[in-house]
PDB file of N, CA and C in Angstrom:
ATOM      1  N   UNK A   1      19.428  15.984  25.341  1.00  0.00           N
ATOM      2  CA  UNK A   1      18.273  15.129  25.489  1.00  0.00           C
ATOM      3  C   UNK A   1      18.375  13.941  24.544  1.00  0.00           C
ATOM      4  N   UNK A   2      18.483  12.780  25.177  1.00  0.00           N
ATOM      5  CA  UNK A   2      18.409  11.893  24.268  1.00  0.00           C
ATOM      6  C   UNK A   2      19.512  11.494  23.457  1.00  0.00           C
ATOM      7  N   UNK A   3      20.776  11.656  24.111  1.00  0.00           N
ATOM      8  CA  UNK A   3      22.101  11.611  23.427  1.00  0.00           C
ATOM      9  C   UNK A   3      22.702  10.358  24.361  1.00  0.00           C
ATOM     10  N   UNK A   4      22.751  10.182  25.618  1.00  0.00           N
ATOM     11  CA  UNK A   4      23.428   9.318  26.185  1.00  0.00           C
ATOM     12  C   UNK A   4      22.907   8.078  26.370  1.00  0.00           C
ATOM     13  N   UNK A   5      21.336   7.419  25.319  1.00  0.00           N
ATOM     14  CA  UNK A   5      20.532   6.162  25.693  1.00  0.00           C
ATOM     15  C   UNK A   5      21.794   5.409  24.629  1.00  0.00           C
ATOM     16  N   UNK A   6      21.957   3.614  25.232  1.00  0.00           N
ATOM     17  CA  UNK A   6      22.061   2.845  24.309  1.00  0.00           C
ATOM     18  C   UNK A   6      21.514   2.349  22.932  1.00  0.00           C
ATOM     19  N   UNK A   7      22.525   2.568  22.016  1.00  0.00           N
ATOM     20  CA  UNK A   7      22.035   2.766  20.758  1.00  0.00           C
ATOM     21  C   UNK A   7      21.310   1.098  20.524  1.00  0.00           C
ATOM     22  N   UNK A   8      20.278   1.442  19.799  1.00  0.00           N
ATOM     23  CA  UNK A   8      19.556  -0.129  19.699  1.00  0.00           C
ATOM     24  C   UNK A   8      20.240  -0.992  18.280  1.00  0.00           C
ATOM     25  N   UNK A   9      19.929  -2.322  17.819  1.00  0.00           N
ATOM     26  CA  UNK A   9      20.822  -3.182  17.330  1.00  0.00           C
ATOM     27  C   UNK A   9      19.842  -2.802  15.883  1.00  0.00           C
ATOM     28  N   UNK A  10      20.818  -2.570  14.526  1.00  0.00           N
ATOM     29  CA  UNK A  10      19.669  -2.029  13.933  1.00  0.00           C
ATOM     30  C   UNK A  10      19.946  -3.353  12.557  1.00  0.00           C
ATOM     31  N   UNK A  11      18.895  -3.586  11.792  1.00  0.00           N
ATOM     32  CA  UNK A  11      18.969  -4.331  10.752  1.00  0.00           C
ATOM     33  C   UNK A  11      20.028  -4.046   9.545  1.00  0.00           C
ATOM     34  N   UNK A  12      20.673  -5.342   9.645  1.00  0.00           N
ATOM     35  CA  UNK A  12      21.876  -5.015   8.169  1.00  0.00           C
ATOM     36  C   UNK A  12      20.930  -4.909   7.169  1.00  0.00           C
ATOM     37  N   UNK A  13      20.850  -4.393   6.443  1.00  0.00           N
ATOM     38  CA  UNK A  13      20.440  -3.737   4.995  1.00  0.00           C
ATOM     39  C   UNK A  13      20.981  -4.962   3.953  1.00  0.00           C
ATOM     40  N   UNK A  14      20.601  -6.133   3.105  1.00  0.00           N
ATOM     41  CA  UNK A  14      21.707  -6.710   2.360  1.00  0.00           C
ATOM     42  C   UNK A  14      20.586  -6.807   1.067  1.00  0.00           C
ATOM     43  N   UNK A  15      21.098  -6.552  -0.071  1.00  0.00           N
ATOM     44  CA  UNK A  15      20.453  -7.246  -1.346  1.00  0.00           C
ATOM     45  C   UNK A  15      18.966  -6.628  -1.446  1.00  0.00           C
ATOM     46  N   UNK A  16      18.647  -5.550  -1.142  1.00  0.00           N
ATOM     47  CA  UNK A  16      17.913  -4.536  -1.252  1.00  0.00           C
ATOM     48  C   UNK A  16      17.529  -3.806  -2.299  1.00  0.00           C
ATOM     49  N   UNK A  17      18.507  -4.485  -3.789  1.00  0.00           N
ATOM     50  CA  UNK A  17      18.370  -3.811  -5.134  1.00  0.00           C
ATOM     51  C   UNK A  17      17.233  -4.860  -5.294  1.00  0.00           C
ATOM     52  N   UNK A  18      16.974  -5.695  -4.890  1.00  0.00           N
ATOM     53  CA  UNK A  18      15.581  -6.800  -6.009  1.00  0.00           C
ATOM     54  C   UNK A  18      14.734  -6.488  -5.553  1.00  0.00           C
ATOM     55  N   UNK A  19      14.554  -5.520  -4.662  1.00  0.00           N
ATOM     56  CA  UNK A  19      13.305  -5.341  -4.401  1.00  0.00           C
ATOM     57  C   UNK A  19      12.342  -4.278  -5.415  1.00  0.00           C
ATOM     58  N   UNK A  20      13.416  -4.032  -6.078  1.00  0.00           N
ATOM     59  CA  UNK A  20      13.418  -3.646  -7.636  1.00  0.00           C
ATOM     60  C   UNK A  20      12.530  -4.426  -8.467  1.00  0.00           C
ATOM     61  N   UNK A  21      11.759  -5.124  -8.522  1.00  0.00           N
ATOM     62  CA  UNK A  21      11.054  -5.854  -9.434  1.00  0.00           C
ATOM     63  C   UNK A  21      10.951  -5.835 -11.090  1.00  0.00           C
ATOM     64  N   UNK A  22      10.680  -7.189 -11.719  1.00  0.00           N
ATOM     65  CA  UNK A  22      10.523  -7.218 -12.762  1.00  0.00           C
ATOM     66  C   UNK A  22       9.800  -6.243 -13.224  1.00  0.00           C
ATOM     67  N   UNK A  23       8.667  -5.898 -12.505  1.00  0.00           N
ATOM     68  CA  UNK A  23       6.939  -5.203 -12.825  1.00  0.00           C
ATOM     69  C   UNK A  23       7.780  -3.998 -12.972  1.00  0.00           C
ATOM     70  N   UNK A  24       8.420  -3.390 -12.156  1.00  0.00           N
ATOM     71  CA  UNK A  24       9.060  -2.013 -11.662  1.00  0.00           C
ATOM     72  C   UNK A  24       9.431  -1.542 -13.026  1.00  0.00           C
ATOM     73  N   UNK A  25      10.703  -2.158 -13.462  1.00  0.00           N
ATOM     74  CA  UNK A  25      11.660  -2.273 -14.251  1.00  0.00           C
ATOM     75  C   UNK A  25      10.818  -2.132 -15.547  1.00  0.00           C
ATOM     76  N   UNK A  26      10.087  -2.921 -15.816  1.00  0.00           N
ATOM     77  CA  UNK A  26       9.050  -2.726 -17.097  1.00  0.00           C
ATOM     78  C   UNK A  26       8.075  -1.378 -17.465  1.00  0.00           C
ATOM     79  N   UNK A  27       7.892  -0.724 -15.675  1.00  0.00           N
ATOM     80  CA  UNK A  27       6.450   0.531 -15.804  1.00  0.00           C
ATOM     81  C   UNK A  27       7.870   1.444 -16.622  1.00  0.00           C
ATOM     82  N   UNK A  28       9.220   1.390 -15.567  1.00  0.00           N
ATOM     83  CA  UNK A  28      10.202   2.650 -16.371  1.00  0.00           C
ATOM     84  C   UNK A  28      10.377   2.597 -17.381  1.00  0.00           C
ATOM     85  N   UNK A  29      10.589   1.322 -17.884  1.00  0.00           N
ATOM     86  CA  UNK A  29      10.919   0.940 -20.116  1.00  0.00           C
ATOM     87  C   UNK A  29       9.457   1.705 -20.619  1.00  0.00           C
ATOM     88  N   UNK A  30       8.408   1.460 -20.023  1.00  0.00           N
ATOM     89  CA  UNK A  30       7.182   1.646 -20.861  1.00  0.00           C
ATOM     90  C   UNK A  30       7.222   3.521 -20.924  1.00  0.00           C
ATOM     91  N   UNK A  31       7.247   3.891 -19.683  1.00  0.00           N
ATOM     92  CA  UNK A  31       7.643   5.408 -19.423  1.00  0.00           C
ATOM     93  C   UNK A  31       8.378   5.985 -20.386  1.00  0.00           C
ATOM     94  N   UNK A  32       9.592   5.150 -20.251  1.00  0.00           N
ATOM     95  CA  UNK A  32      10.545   5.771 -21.412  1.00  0.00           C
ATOM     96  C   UNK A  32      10.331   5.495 -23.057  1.00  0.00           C
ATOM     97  N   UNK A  33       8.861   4.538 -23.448  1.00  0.00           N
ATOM     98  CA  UNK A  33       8.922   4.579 -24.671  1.00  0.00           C
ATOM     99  C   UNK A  33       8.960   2.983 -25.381  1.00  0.00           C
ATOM    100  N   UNK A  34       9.420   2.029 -24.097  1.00  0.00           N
ATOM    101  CA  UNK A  34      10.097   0.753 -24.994  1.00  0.00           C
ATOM    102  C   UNK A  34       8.524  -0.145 -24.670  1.00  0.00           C
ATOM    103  N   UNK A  35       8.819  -1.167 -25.876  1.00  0.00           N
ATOM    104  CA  UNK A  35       7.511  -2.293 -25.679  1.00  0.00           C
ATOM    105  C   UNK A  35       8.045  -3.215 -25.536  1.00  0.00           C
ATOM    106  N   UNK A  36       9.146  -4.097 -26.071  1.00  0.00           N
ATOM    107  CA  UNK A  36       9.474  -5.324 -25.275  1.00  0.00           C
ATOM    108  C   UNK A  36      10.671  -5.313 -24.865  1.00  0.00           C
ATOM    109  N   UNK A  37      10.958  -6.365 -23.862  1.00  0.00           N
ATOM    110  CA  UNK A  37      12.019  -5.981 -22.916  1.00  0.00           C
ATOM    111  C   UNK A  37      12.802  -7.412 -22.824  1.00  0.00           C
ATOM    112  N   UNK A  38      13.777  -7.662 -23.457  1.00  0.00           N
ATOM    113  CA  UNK A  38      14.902  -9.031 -23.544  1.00  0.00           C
ATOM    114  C   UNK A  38      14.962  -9.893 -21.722  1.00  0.00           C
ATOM    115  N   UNK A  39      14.857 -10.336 -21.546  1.00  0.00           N
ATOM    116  CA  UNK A  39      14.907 -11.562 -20.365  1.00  0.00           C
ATOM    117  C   UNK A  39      16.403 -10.614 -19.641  1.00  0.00           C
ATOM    118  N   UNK A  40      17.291 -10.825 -20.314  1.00  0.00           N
ATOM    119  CA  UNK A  40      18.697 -10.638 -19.491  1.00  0.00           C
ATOM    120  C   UNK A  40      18.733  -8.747 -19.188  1.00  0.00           C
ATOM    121  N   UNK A  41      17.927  -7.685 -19.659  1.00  0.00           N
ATOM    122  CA  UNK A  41      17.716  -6.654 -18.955  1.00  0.00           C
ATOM    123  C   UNK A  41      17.646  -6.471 -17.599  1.00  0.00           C
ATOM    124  N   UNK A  42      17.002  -7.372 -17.111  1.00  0.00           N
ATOM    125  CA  UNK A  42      16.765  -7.232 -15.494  1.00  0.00           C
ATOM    126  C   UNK A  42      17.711  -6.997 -14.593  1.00  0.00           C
ATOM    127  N   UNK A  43      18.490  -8.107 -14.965  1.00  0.00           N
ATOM    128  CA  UNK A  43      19.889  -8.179 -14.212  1.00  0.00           C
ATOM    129  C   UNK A  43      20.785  -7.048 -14.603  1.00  0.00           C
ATOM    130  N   UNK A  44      20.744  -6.375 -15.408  1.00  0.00           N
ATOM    131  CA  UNK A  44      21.675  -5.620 -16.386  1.00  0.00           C
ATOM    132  C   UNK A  44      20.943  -4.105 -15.460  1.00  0.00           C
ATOM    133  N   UNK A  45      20.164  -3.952 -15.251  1.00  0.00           N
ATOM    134  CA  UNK A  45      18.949  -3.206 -14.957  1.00  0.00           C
ATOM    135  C   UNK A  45      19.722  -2.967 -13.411  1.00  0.00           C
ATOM    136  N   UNK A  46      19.355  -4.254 -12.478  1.00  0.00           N
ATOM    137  CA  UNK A  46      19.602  -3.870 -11.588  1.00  0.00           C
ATOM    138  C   UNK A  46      20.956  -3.744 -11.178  1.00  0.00           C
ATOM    139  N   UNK A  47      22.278  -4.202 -12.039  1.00  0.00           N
ATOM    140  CA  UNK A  47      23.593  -3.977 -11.646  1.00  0.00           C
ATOM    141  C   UNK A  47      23.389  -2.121 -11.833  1.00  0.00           C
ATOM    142  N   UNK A  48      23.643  -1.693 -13.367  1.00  0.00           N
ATOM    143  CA  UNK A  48      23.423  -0.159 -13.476  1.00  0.00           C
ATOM    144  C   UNK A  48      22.974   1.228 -12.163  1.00  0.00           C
ATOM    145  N   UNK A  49      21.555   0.292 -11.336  1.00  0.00           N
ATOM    146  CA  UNK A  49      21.005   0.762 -11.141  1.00  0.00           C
ATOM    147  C   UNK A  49      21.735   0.769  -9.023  1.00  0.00           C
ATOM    148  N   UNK A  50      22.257   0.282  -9.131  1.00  0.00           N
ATOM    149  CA  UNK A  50      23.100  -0.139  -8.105  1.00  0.00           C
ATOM    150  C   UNK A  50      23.795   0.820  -8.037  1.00  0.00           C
ATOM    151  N   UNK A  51      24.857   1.229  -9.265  1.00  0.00           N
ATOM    152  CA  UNK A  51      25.960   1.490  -8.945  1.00  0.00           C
ATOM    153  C   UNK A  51      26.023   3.214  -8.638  1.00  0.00           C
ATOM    154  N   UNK A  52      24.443   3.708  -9.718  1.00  0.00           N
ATOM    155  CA  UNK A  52      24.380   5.313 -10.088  1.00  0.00           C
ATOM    156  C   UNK A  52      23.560   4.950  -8.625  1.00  0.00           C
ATOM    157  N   UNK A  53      22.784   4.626  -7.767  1.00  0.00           N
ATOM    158  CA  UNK A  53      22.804   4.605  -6.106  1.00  0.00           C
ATOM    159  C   UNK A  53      23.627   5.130  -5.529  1.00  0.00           C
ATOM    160  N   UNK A  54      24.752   4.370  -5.780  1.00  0.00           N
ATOM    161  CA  UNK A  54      25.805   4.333  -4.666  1.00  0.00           C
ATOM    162  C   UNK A  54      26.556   5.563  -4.709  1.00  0.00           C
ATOM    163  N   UNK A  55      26.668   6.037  -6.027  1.00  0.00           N
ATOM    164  CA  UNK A  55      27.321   6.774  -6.293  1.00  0.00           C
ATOM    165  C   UNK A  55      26.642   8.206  -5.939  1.00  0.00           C
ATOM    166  N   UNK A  56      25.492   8.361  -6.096  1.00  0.00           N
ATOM    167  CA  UNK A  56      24.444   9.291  -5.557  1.00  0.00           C
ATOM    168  C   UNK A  56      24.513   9.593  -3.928  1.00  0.00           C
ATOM    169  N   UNK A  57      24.440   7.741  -3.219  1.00  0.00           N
ATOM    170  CA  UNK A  57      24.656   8.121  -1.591  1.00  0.00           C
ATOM    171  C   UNK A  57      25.371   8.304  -1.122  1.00  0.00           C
ATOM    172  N   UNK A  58      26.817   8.041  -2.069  1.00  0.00           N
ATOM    173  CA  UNK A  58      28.011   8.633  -1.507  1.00  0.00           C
ATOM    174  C   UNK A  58      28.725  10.252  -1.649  1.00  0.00           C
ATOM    175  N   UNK A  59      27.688  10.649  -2.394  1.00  0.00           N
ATOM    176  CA  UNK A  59      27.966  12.589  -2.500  1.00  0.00           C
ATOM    177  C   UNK A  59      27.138  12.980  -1.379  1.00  0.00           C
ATOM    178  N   UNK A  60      26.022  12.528  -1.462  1.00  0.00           N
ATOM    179  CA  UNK A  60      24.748  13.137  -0.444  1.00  0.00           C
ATOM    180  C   UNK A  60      25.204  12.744   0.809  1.00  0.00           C
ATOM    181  N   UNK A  61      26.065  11.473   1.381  1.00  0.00           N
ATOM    182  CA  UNK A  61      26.666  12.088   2.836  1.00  0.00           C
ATOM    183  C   UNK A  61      27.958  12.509   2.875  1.00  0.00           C
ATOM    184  N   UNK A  62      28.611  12.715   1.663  1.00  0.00           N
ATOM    185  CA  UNK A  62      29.483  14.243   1.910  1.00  0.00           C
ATOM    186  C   UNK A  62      29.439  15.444   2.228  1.00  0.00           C
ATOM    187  N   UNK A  63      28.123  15.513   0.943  1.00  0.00           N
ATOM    188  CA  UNK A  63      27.611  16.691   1.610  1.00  0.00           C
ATOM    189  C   UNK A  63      26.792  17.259   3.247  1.00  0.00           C
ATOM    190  N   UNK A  64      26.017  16.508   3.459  1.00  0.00           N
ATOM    191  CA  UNK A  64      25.632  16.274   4.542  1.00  0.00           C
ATOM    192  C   UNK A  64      26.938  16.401   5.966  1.00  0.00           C
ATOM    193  N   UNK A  65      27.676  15.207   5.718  1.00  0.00           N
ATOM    194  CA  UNK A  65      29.389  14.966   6.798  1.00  0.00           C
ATOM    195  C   UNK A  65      29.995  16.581   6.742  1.00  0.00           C
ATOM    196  N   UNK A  66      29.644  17.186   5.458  1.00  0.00           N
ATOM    197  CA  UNK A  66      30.668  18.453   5.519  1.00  0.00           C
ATOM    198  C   UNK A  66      29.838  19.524   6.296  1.00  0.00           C
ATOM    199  N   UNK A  67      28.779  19.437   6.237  1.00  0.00           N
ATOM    200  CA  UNK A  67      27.459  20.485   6.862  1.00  0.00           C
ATOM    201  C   UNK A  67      27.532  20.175   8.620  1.00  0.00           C
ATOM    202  N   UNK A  68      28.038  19.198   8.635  1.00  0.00           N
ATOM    203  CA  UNK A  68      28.211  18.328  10.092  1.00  0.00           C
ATOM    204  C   UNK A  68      26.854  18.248  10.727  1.00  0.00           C
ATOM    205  N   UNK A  69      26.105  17.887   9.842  1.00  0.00           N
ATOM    206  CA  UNK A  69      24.802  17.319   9.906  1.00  0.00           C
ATOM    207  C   UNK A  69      24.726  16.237   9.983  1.00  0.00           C
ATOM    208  N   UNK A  70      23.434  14.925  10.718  1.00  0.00           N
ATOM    209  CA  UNK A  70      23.234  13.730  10.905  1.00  0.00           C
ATOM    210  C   UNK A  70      22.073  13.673   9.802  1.00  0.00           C
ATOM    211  N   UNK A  71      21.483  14.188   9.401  1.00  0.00           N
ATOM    212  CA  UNK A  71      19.984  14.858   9.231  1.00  0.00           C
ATOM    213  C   UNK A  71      20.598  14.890   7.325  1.00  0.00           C
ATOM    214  N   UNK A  72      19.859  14.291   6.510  1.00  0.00           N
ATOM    215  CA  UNK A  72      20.348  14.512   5.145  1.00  0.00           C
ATOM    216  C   UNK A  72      19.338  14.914   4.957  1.00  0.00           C
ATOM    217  N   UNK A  73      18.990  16.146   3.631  1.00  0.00           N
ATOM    218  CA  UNK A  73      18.128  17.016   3.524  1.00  0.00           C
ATOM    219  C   UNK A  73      18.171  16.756   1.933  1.00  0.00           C
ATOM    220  N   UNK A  74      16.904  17.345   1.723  1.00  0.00           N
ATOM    221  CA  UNK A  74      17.020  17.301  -0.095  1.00  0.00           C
ATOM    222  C   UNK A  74      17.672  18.148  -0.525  1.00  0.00           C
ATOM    223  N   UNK A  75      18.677  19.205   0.010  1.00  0.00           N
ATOM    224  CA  UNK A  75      19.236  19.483  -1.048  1.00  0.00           C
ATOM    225  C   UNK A  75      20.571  19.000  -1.177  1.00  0.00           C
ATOM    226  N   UNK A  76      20.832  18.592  -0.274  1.00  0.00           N
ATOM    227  CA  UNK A  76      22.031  17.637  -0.069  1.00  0.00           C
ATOM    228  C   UNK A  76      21.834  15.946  -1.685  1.00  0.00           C
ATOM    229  N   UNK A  77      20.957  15.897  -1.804  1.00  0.00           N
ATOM    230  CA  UNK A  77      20.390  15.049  -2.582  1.00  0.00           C
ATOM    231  C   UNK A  77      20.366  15.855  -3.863  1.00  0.00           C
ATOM    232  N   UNK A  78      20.067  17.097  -3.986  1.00  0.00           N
ATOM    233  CA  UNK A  78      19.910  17.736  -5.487  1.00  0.00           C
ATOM    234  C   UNK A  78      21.430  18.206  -5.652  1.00  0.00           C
ATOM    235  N   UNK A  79      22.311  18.921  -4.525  1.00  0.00           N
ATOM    236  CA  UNK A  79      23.599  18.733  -4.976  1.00  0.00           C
ATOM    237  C   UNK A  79      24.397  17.122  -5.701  1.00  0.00           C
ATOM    238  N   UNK A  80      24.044  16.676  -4.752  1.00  0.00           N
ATOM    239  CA  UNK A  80      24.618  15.372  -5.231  1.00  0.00           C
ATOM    240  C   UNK A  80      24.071  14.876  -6.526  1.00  0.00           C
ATOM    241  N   UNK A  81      23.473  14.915  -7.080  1.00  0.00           N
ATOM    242  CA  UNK A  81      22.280  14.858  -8.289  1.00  0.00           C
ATOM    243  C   UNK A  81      23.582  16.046  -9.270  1.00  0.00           C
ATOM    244  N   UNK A  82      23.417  17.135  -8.799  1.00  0.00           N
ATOM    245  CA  UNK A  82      23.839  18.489  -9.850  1.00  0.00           C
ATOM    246  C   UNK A  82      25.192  17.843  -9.940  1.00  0.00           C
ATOM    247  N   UNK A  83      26.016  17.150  -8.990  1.00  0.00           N
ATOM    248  CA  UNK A  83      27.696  16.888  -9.364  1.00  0.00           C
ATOM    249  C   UNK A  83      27.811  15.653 -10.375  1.00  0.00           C
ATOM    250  N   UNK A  84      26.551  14.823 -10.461  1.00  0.00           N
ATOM    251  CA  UNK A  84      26.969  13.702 -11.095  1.00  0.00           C
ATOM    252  C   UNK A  84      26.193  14.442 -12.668  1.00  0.00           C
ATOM    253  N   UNK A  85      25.758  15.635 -12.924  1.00  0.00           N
ATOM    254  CA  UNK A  85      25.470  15.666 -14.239  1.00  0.00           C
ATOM    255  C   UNK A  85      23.976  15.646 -14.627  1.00  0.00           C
ATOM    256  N   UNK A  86      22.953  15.414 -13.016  1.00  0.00           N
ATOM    257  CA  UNK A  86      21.473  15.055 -13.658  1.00  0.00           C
ATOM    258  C   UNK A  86      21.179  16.163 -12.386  1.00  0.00           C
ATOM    259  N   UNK A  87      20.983  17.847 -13.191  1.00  0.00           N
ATOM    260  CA  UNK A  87      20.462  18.557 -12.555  1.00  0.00           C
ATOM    261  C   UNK A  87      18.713  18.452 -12.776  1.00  0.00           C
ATOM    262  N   UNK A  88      18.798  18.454 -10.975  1.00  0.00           N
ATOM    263  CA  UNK A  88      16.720  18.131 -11.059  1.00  0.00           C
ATOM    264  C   UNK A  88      16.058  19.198 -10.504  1.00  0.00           C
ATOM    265  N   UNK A  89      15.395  19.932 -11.655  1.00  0.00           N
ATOM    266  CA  UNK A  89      14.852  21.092 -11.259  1.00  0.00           C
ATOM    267  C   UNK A  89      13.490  21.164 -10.221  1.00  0.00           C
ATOM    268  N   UNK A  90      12.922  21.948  -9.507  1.00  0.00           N
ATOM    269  CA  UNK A  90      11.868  22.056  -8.742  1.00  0.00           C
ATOM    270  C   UNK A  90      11.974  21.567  -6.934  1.00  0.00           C
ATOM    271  N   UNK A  91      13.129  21.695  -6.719  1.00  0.00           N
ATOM    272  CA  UNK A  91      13.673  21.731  -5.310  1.00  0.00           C
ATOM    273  C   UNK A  91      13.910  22.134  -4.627  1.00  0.00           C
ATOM    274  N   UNK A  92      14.122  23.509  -5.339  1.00  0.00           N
ATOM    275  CA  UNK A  92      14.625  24.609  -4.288  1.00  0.00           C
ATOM    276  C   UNK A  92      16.306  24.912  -4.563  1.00  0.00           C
ATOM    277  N   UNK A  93      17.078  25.865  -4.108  1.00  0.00           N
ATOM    278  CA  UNK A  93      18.507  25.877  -4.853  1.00  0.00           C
ATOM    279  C   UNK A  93      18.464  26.075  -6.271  1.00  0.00           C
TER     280      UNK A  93
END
């Protein structure tokens, strides 16, 4: 059911880290403790924050590709989480 329709034309995804905001970036410093925050953080902020992404979405559809699943699930997300070193408790597993 629903396997043989033409797939529809879907939006490229580009530059999707700024949507990261200054405001954003500041509630997490305050979270974590800090009060002022240097101008050139931001950028520094959002390269970092890019890369531990990528690196996150690229375990979670391994795991997922190896399950031969389309469907990514959270624990596919907490494995991928547990391999890079930031086990997140309250998930289940």
């Amino acid at each position: 059911m629903g396997k043989g329709c033409a797939k529809r034309h879907r939006n490229v995804l580009r530059d999707n880290i700024q949507g990261i905001t200054k405001p954003t970036i500041r509630r997490l410093a305050s979270r974590g403790g800090i009060k002022r925050i240097s101008g050139l953080i931001y950028e520094e902020t959002h390269g970092v924050l890019k890369v531990f992404l990528e690196n996150i979405v690229r375990d979670t559809i391994i795991y997922t590709e190896h399950a031969r699943r389309k469907t990514v699930t959270v624990m596919d997300v907490v494995y991928a989480l547990e391999r890079q070193g930031h086990t997140l408790h309250g998930f289940g597993g």
